[in-house]
C-alpha atoms as a PDB file:
ATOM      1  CA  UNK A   1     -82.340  62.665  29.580  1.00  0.00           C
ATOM      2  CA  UNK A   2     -79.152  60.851  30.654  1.00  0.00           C
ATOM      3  CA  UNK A   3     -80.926  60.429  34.073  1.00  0.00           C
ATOM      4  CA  UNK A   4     -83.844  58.845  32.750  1.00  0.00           C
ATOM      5  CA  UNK A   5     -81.724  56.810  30.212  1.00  0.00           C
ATOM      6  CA  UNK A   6     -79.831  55.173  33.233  1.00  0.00           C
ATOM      7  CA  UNK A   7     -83.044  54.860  35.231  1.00  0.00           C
ATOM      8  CA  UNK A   8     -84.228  52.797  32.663  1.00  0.00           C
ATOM      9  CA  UNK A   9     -80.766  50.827  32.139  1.00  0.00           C
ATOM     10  CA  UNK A  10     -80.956  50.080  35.737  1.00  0.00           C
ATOM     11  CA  UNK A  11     -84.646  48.610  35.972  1.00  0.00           C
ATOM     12  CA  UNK A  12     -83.496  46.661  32.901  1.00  0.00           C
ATOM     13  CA  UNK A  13     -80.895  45.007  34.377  1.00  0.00           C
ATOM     14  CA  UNK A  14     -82.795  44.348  38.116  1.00  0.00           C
ATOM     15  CA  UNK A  15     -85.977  42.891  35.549  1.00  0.00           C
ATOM     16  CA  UNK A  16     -83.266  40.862  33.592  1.00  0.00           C
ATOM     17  CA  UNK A  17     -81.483  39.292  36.943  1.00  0.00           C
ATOM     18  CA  UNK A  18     -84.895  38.608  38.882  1.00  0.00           C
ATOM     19  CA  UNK A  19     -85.477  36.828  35.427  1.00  0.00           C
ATOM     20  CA  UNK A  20     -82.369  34.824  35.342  1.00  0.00           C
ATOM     21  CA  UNK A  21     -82.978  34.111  39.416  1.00  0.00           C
ATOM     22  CA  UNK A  22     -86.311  32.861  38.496  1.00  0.00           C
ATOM     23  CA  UNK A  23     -85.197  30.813  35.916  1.00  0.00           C
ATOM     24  CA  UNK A  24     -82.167  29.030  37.830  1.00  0.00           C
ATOM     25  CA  UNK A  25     -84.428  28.398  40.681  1.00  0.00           C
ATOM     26  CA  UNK A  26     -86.833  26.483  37.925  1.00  0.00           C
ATOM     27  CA  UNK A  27     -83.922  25.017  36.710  1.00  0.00           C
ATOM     28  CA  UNK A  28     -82.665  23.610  40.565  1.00  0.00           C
ATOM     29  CA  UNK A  29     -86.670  22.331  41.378  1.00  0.00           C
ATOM     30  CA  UNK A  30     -86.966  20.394  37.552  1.00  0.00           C
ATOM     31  CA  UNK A  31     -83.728  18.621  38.318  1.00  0.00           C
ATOM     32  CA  UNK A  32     -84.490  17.558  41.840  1.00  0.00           C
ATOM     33  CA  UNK A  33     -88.118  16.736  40.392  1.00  0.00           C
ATOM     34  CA  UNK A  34     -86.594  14.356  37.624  1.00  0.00           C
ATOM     35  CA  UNK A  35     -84.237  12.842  40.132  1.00  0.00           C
ATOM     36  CA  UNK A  36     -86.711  11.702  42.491  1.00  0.00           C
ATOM     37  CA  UNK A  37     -88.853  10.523  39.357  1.00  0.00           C
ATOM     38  CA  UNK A  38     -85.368   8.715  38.916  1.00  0.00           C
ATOM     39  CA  UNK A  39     -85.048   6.561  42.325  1.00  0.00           C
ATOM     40  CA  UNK A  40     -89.199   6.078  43.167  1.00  0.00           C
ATOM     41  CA  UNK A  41     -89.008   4.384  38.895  1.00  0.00           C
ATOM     42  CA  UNK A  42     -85.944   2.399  40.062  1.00  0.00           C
ATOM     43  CA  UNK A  43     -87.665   1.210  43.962  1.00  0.00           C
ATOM     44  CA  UNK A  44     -91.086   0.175  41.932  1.00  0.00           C
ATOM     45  CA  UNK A  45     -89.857  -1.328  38.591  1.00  0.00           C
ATOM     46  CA  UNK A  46     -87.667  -4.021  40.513  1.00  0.00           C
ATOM     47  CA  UNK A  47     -90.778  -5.259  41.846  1.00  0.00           C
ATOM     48  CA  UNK A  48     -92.491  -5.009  38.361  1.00  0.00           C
ATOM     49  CA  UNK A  49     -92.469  -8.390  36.553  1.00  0.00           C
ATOM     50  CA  UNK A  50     -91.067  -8.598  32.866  1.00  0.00           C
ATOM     51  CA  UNK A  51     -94.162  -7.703  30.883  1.00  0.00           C
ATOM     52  CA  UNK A  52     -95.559  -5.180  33.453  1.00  0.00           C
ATOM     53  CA  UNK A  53     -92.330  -3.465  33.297  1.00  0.00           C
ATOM     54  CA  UNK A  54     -92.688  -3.630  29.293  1.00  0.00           C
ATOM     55  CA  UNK A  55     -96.108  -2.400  29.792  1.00  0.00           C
ATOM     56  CA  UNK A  56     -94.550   0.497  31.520  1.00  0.00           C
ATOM     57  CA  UNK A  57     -92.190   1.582  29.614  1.00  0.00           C
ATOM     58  CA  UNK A  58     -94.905   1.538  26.862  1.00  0.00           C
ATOM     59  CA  UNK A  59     -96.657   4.053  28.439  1.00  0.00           C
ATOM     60  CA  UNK A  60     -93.366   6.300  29.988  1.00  0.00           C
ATOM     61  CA  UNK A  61     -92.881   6.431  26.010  1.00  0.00           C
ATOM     62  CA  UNK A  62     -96.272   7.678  24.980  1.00  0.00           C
ATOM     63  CA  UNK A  63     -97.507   9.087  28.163  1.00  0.00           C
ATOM     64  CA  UNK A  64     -95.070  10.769  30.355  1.00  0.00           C
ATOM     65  CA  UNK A  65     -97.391  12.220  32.677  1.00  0.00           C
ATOM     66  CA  UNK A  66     -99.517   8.858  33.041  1.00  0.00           C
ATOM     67  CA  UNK A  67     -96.315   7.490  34.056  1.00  0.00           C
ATOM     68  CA  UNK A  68     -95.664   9.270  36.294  1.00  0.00           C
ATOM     69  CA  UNK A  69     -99.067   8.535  37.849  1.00  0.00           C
ATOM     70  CA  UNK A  70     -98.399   5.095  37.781  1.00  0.00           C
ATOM     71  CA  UNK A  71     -95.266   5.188  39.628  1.00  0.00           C
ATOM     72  CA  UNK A  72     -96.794   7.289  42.035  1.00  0.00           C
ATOM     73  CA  UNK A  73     -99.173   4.888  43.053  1.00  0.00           C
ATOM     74  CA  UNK A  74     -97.292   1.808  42.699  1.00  0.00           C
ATOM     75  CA  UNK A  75     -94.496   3.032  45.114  1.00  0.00           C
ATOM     76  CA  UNK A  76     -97.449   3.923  47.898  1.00  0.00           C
ATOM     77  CA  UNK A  77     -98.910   0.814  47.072  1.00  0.00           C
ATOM     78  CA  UNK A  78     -95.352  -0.865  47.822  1.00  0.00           C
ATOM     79  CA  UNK A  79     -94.497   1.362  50.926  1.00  0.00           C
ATOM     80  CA  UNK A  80     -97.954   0.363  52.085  1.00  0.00           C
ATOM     81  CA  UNK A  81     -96.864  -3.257  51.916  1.00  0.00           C
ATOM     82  CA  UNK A  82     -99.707  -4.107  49.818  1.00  0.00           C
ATOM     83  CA  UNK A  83     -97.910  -4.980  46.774  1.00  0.00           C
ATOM     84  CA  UNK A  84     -95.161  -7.331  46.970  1.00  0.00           C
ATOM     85  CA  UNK A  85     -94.593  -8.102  43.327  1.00  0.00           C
ATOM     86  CA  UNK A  86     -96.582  -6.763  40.377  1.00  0.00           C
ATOM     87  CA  UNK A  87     -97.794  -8.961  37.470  1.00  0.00           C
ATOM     88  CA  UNK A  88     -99.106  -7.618  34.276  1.00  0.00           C
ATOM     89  CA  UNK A  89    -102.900  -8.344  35.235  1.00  0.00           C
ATOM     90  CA  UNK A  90    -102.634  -6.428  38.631  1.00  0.00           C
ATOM     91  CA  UNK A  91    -100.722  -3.633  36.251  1.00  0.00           C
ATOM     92  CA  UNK A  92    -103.840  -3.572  33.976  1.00  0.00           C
ATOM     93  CA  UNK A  93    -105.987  -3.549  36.632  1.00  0.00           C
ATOM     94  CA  UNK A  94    -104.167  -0.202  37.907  1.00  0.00           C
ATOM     95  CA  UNK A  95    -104.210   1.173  34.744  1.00  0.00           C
ATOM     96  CA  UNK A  96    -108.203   0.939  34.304  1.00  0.00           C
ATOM     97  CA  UNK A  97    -108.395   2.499  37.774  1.00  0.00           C
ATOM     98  CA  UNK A  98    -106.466   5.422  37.276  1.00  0.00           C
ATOM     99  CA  UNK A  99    -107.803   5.757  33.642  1.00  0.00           C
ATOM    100  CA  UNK A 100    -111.196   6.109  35.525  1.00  0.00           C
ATOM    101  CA  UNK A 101    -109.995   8.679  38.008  1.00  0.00           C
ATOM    102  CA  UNK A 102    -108.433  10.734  35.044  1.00  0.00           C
ATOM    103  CA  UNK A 103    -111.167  10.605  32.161  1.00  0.00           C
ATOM    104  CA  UNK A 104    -114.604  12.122  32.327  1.00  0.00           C
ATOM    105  CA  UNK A 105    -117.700  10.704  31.093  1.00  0.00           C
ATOM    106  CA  UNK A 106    -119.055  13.484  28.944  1.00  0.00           C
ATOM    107  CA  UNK A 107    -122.805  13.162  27.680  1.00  0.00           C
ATOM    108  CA  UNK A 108    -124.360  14.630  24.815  1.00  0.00           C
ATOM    109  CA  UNK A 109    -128.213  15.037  25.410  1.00  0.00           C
ATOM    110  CA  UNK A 110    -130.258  16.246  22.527  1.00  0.00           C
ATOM    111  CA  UNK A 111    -133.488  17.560  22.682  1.00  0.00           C
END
């Protein structure tokens, strides 16, 4: 029994360090994810005017993810060099297109 008692120790501790590797290595990836959320939100929000950048802070508040999106967009719209300087119409305008892209039109047909 002492055999299988240390067997079982062992596999224990190899399950709980692959699980504390896994977890650091999560750890490393979310950090470097929120850093480069960090600088692209810092490139595109200097070329964001006053109430566009309100606008989108509105939504980083209520809507992570959708800002995220946004940002996303924005910057390869500004790499792209077809964006100098965003308004709050254009950012509307970006808005309703990725709110189109995201939602689905769902139908209910009776019959």
């Amino acid at each position: 029994m002492d055999e299988l008692a240390f067997l079982k120790q062992k596999r224990l501790a190899q399950l709980q360090h692959h699980y504390q590797k896994q977890q650091n290595e999560q750890a490393v990836q979310q950090a470097e994810l929120h850093q480069q959320i960090k600088m692209l939100e810092s490139y595109v929000t200097q070329r964001l005017s006053k109430e566009a950048f309100e606008r989108y802070m509105n939504i980083k508040t209520a809507h992570p993810e959708r800002a995220v999106q946004v940002l996303t967009v924005l910057g390869q719209l500004i790499n792209e060099r077809k964006l100098e300087h965003v308004d709050d119409a254009e950012f509307k305008q970006l808005l309703q297109l990725i709110n189109q892209e995201t939602t689905r039109d769902i139908k209910i047909i009776r019959k």
